[in-house]
N, C-alpha and C. Protein backbone atom coordinates (compact mmCIF):
# COMPACT_ATOMS: atom_id res chain seq x y z
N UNK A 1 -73.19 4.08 132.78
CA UNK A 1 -73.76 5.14 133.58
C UNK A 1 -73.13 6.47 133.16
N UNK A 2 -73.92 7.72 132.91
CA UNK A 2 -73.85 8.65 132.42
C UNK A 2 -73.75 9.52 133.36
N UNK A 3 -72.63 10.88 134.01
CA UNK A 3 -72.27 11.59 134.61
C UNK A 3 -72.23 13.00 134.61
N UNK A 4 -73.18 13.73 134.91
CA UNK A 4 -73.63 15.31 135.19
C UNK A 4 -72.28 15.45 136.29
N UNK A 5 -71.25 16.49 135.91
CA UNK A 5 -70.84 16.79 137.07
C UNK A 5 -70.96 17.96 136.93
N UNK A 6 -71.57 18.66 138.14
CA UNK A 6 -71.48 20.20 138.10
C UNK A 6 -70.98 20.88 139.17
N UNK A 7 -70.57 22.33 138.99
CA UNK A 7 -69.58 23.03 139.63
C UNK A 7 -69.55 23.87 139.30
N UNK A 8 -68.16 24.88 139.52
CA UNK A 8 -68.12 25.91 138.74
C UNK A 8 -66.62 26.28 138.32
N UNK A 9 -66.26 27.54 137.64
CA UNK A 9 -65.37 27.76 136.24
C UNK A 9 -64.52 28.02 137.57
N UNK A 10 -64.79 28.43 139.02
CA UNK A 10 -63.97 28.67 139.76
C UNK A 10 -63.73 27.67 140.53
N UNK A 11 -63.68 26.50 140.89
CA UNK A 11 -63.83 25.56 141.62
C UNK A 11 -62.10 24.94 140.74
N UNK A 12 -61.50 24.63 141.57
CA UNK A 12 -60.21 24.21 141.49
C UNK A 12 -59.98 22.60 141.59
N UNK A 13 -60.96 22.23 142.25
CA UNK A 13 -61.11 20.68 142.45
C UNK A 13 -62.05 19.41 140.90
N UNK A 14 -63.10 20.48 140.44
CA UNK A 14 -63.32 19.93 139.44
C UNK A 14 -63.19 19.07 138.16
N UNK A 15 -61.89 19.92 137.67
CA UNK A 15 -61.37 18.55 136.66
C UNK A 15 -60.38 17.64 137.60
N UNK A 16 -60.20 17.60 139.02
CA UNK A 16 -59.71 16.59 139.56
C UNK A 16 -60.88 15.46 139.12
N UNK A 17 -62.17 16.08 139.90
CA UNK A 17 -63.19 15.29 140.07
C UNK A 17 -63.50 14.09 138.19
N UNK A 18 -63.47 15.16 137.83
CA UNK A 18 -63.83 14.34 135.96
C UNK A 18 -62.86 13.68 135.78
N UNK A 19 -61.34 13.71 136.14
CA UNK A 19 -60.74 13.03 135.71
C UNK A 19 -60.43 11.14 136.33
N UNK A 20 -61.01 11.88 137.62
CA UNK A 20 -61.18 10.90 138.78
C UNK A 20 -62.63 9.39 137.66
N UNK A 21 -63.34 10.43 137.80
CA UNK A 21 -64.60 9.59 137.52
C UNK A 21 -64.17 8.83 136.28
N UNK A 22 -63.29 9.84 135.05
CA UNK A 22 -63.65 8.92 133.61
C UNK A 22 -62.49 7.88 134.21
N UNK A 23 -61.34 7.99 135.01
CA UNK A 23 -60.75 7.46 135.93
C UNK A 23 -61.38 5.74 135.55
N UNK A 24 -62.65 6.12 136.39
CA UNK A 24 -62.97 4.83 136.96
C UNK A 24 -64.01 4.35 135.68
N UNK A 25 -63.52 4.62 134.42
CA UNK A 25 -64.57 4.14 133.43
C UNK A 25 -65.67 4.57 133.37
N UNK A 26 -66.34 5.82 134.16
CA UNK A 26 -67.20 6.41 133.68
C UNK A 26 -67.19 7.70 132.76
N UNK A 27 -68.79 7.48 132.46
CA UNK A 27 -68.88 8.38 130.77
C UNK A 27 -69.09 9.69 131.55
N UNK A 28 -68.26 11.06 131.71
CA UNK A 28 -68.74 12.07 132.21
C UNK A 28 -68.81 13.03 131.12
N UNK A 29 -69.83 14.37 131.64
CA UNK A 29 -69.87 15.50 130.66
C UNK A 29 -69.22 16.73 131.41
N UNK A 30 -68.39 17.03 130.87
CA UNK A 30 -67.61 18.24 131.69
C UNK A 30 -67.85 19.32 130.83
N UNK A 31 -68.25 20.14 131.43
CA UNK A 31 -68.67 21.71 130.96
C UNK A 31 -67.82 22.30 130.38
N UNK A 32 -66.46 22.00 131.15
CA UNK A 32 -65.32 23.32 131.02
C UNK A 32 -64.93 22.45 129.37
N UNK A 33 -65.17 21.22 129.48
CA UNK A 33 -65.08 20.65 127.65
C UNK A 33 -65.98 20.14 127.15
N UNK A 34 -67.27 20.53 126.86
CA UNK A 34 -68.24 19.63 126.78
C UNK A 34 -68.17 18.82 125.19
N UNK A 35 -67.21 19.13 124.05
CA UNK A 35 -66.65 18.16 123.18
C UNK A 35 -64.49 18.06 123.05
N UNK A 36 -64.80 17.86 122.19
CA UNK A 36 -63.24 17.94 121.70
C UNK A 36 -63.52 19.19 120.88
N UNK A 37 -62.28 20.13 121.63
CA UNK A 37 -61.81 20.99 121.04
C UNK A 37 -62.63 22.58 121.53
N UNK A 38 -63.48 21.94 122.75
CA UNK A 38 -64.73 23.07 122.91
C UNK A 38 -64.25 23.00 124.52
N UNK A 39 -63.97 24.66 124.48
CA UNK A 39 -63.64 25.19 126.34
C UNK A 39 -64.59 25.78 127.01
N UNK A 40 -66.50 25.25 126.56
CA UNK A 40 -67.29 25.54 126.88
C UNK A 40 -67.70 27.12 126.84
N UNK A 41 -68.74 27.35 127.75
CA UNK A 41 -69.47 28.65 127.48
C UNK A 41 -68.99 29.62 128.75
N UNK A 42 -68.49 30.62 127.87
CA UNK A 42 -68.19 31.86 128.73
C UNK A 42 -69.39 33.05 127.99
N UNK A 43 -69.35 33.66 129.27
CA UNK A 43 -70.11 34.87 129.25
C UNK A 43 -69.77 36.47 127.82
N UNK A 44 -68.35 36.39 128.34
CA UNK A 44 -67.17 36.85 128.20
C UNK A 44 -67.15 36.93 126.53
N UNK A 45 -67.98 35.27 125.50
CA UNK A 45 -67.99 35.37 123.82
C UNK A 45 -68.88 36.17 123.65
N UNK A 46 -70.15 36.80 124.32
CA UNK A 46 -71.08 37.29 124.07
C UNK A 46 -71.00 38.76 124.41
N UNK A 47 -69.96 39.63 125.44
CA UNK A 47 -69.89 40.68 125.42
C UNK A 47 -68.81 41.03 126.38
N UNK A 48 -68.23 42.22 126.21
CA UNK A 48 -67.32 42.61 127.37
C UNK A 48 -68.13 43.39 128.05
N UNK A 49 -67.64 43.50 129.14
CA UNK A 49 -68.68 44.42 130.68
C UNK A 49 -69.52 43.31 130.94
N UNK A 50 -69.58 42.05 130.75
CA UNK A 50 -70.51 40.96 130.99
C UNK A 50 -70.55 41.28 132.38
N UNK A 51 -69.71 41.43 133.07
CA UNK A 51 -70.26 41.63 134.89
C UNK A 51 -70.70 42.77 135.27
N UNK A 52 -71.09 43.66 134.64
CA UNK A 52 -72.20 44.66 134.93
C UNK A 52 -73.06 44.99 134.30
N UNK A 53 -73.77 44.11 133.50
CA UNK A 53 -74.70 43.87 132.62
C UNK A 53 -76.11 44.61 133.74
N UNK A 54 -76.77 45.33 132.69
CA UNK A 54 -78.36 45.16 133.57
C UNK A 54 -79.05 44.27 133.27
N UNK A 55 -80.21 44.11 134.15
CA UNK A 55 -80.68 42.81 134.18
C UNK A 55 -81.63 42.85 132.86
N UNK A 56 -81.62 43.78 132.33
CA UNK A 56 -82.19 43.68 130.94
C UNK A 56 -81.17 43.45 129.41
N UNK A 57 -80.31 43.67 129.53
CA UNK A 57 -78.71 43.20 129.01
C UNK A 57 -78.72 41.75 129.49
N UNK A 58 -78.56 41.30 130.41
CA UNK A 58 -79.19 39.86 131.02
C UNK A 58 -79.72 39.17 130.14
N UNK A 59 -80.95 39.18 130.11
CA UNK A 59 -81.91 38.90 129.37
C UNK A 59 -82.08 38.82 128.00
N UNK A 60 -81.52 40.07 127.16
CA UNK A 60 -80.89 39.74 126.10
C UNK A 60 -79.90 38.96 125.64
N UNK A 61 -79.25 38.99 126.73
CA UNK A 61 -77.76 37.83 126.32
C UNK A 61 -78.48 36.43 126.01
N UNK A 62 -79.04 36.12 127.46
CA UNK A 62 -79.71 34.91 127.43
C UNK A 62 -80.39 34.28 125.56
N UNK A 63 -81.03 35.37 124.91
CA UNK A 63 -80.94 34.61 123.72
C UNK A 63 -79.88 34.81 122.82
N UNK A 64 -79.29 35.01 122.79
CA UNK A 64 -77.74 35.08 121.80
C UNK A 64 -77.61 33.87 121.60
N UNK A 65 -76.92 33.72 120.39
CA UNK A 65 -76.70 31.98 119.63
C UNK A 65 -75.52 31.50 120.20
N UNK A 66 -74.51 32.19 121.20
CA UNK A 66 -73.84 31.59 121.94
C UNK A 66 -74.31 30.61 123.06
N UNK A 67 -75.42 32.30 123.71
CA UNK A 67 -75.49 31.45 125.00
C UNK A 67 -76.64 29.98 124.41
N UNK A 68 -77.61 30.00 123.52
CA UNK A 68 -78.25 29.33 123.10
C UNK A 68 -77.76 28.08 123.20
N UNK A 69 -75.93 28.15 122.25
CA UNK A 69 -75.42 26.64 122.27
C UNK A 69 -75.29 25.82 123.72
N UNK A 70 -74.80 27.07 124.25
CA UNK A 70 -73.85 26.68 125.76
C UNK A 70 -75.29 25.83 126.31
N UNK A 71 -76.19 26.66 126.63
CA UNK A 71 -77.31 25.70 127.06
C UNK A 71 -77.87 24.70 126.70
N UNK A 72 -78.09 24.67 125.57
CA UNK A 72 -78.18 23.58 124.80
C UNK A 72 -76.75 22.03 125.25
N UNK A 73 -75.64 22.54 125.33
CA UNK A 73 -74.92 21.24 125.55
C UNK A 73 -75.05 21.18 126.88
N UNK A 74 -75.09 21.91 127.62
CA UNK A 74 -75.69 21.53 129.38
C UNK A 74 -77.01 20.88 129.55
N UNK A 75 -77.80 21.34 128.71
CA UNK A 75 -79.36 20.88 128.88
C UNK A 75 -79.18 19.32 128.46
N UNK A 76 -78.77 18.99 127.08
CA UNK A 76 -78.81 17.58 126.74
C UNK A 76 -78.09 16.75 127.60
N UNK A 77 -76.88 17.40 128.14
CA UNK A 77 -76.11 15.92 128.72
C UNK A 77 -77.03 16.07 130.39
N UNK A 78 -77.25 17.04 130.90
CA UNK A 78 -78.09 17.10 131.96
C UNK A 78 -79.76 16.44 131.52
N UNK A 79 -80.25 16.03 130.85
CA UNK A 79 -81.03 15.43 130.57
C UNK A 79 -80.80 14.14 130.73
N UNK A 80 -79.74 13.68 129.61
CA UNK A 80 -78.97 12.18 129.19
C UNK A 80 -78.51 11.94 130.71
N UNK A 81 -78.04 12.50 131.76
CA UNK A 81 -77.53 11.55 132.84
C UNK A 81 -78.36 10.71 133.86
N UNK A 82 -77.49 10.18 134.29
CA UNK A 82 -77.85 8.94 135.49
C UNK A 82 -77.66 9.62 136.63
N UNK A 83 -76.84 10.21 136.70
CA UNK A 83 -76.34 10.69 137.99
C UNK A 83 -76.03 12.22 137.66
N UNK A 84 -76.11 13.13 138.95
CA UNK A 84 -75.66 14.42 138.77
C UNK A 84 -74.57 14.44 140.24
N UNK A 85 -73.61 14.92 140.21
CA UNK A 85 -72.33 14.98 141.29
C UNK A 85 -72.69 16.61 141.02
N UNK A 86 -73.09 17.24 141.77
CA UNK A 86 -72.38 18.68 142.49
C UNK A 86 -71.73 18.71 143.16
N UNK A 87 -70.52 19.66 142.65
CA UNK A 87 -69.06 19.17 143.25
C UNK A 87 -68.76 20.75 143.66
N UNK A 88 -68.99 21.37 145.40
CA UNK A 88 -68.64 22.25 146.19
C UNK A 88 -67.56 22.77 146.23
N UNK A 89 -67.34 24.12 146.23
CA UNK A 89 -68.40 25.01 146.29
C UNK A 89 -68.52 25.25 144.84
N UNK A 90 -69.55 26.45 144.98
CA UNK A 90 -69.87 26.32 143.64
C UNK A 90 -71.11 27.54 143.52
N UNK A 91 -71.80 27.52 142.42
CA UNK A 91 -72.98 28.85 142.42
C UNK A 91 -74.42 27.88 141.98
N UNK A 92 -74.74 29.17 141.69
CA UNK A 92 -76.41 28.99 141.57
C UNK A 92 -76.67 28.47 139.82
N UNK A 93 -75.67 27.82 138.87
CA UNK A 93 -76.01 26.90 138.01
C UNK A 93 -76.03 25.63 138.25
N UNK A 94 -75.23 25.29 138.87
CA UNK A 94 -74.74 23.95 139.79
C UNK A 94 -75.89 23.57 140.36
N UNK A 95 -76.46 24.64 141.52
CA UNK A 95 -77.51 24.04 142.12
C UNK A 95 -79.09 23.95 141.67
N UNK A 96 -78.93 24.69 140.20
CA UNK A 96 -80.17 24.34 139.33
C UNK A 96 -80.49 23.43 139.26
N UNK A 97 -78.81 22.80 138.50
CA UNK A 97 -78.58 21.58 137.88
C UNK A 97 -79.18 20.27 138.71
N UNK A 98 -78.58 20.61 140.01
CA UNK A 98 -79.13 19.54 140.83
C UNK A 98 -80.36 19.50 141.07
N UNK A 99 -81.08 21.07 141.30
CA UNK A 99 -82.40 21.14 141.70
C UNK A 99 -82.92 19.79 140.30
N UNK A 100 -82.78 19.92 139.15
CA UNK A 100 -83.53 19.82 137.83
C UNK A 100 -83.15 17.87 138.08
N UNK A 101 -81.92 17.79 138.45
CA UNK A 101 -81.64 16.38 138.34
C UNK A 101 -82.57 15.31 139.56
N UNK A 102 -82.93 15.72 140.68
CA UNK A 102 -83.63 15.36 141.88
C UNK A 102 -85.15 15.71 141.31
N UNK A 103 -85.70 16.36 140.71
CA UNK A 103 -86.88 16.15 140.10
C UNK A 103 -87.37 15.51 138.75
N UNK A 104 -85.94 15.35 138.35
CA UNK A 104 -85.99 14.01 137.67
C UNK A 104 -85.91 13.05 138.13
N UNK A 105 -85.83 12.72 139.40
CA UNK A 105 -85.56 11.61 140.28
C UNK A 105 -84.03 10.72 139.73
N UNK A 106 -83.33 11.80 139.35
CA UNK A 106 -81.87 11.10 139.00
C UNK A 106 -81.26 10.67 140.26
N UNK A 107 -79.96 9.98 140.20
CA UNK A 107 -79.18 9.73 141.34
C UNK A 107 -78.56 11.19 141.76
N UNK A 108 -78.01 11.54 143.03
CA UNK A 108 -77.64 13.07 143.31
C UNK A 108 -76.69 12.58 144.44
N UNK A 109 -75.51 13.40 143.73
CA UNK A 109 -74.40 13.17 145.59
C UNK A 109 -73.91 14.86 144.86
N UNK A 110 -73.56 15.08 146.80
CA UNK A 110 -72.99 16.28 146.77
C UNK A 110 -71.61 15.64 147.08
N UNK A 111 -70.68 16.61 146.99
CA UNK A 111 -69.27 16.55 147.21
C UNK A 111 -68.95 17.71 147.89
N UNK A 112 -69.17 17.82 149.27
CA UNK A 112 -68.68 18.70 150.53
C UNK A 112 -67.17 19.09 150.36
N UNK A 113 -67.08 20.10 150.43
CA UNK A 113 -65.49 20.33 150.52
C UNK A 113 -64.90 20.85 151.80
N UNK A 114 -65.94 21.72 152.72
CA UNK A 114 -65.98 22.51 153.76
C UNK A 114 -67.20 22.18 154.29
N UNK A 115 -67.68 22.78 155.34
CA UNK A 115 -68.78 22.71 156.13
C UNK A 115 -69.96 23.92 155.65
N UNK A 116 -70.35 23.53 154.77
CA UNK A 116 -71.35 24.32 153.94
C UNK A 116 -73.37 24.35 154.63
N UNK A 117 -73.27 24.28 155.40
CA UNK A 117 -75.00 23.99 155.80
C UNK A 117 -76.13 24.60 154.97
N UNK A 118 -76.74 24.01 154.56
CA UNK A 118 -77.55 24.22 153.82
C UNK A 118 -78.94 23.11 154.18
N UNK A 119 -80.18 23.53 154.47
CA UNK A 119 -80.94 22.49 155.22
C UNK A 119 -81.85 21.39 153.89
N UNK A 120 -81.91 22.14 152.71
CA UNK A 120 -82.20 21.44 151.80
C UNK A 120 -81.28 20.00 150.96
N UNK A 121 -80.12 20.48 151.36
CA UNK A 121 -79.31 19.77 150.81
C UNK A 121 -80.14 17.61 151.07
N UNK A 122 -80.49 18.10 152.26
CA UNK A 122 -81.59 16.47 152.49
C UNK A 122 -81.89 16.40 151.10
N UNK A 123 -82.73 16.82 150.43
CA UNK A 123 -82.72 16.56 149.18
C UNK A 123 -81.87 15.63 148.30
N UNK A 124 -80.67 15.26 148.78
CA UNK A 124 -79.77 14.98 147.96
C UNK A 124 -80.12 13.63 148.35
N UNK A 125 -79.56 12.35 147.54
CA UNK A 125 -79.39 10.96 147.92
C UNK A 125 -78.55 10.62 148.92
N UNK A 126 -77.54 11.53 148.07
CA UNK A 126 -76.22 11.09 149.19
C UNK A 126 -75.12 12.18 149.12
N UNK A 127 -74.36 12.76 150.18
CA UNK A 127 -74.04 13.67 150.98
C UNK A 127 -72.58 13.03 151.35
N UNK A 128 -71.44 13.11 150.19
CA UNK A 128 -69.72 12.83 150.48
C UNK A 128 -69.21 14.01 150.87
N UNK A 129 -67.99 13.64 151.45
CA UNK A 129 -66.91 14.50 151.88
C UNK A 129 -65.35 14.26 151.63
N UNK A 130 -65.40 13.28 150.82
CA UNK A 130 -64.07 12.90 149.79
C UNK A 130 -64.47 12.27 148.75
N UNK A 131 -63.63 12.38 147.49
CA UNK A 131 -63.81 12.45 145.62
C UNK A 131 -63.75 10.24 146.22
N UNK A 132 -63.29 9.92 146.85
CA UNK A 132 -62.91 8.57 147.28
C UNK A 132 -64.07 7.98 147.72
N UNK A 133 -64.95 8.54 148.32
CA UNK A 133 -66.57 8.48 148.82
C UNK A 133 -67.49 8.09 147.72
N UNK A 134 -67.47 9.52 146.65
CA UNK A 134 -68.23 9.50 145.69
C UNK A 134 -67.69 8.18 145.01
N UNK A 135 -66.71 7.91 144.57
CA UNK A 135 -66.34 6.15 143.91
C UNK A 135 -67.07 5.40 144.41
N UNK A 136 -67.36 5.36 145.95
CA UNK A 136 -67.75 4.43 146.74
C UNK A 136 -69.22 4.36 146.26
N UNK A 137 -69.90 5.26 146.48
CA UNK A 137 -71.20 5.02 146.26
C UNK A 137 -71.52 5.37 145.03
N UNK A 138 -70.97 6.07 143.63
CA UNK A 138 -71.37 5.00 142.18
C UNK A 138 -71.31 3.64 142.34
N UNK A 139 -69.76 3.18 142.80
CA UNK A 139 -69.65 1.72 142.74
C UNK A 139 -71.25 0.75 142.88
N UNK A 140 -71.64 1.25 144.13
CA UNK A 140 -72.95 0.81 144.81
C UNK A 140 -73.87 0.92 143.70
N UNK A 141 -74.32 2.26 143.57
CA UNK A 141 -75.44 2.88 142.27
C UNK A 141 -74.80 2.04 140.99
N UNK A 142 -74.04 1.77 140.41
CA UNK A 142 -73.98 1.44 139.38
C UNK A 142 -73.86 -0.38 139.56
N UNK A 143 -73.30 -0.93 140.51
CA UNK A 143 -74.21 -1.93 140.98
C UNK A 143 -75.79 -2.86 141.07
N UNK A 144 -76.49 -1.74 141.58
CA UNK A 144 -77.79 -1.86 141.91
C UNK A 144 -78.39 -1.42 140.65
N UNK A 145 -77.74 -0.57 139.65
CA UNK A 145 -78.43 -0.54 138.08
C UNK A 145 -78.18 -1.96 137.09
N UNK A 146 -77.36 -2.29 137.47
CA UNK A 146 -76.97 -3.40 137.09
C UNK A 146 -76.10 -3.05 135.30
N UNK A 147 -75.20 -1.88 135.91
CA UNK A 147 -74.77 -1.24 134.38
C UNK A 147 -73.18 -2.04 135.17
């Protein structure tokens, strides 16, 4: 079973979470390394003032052969997974990610960290509130796949 975990570059709990999962023998794709030797995609290779970009600077970035790669290794392993873990809090790539993984009809758990309400979140399969939870119910999912 193949592992989308998403989050973000600010989220402090994250490589707990990846380390937890490959932990338990699963195959995960972590952003912040998505190979050996690769500290993933920052904004930051493609220009300085990246945070006050106009939204037409935006837009240009978006095709740059950086950002091109960066998406590119998010897109494939977010394709390739079984499961997507959005792991709270977090921004609006994370919850693409998930949006994109639930209309793939992938498996989807959130990982609550705080009391976040959000009424869509139903959407999700399944809805933890400890990294000990999420074990619990791969265990199950990867069970019932019979992987």
């Amino acid at each position: 079973m193949y592992i989308y975990v998403a989050s973000s570059w600010r989220n402090e709990v994250q490589p707990e979470v990846v380390a937890a999962l490959r932990g338990a023998d699963y195959e995960v794709y972590d952003f912040r390394h998505p190979a050996t030797g690769d500290d993933g995609f920052h904004w930051s290779e493609i220009g300085s003032g990246w945070e006050s970009w106009t939204p037409d600077e935006f837009i240009s970035a978006l095709s740059h052969p950086i950002a091109d790669r960066g998406f590119g290794n998010d897109m494939m392993a977010l394709e390739r997974s079984d499961v997507v873990v959005l792991v709270m809090p977090c921004g609006r790539s994370a919850h693409l990610e998930l949006g994109y993984a639930i209309g793939a009809k992938k498996t989807s758990i959130l990982l609550l960290s705080q009391s976040e309400p959000e009424l869509m979140y139903k959407m999700a399969d399944y809805i933890c509130t400890s990294l000990e939870e999420v074990l619990e119910v791969l265990g199950r999912v990867s069970t019932a796949a019979g992987s």
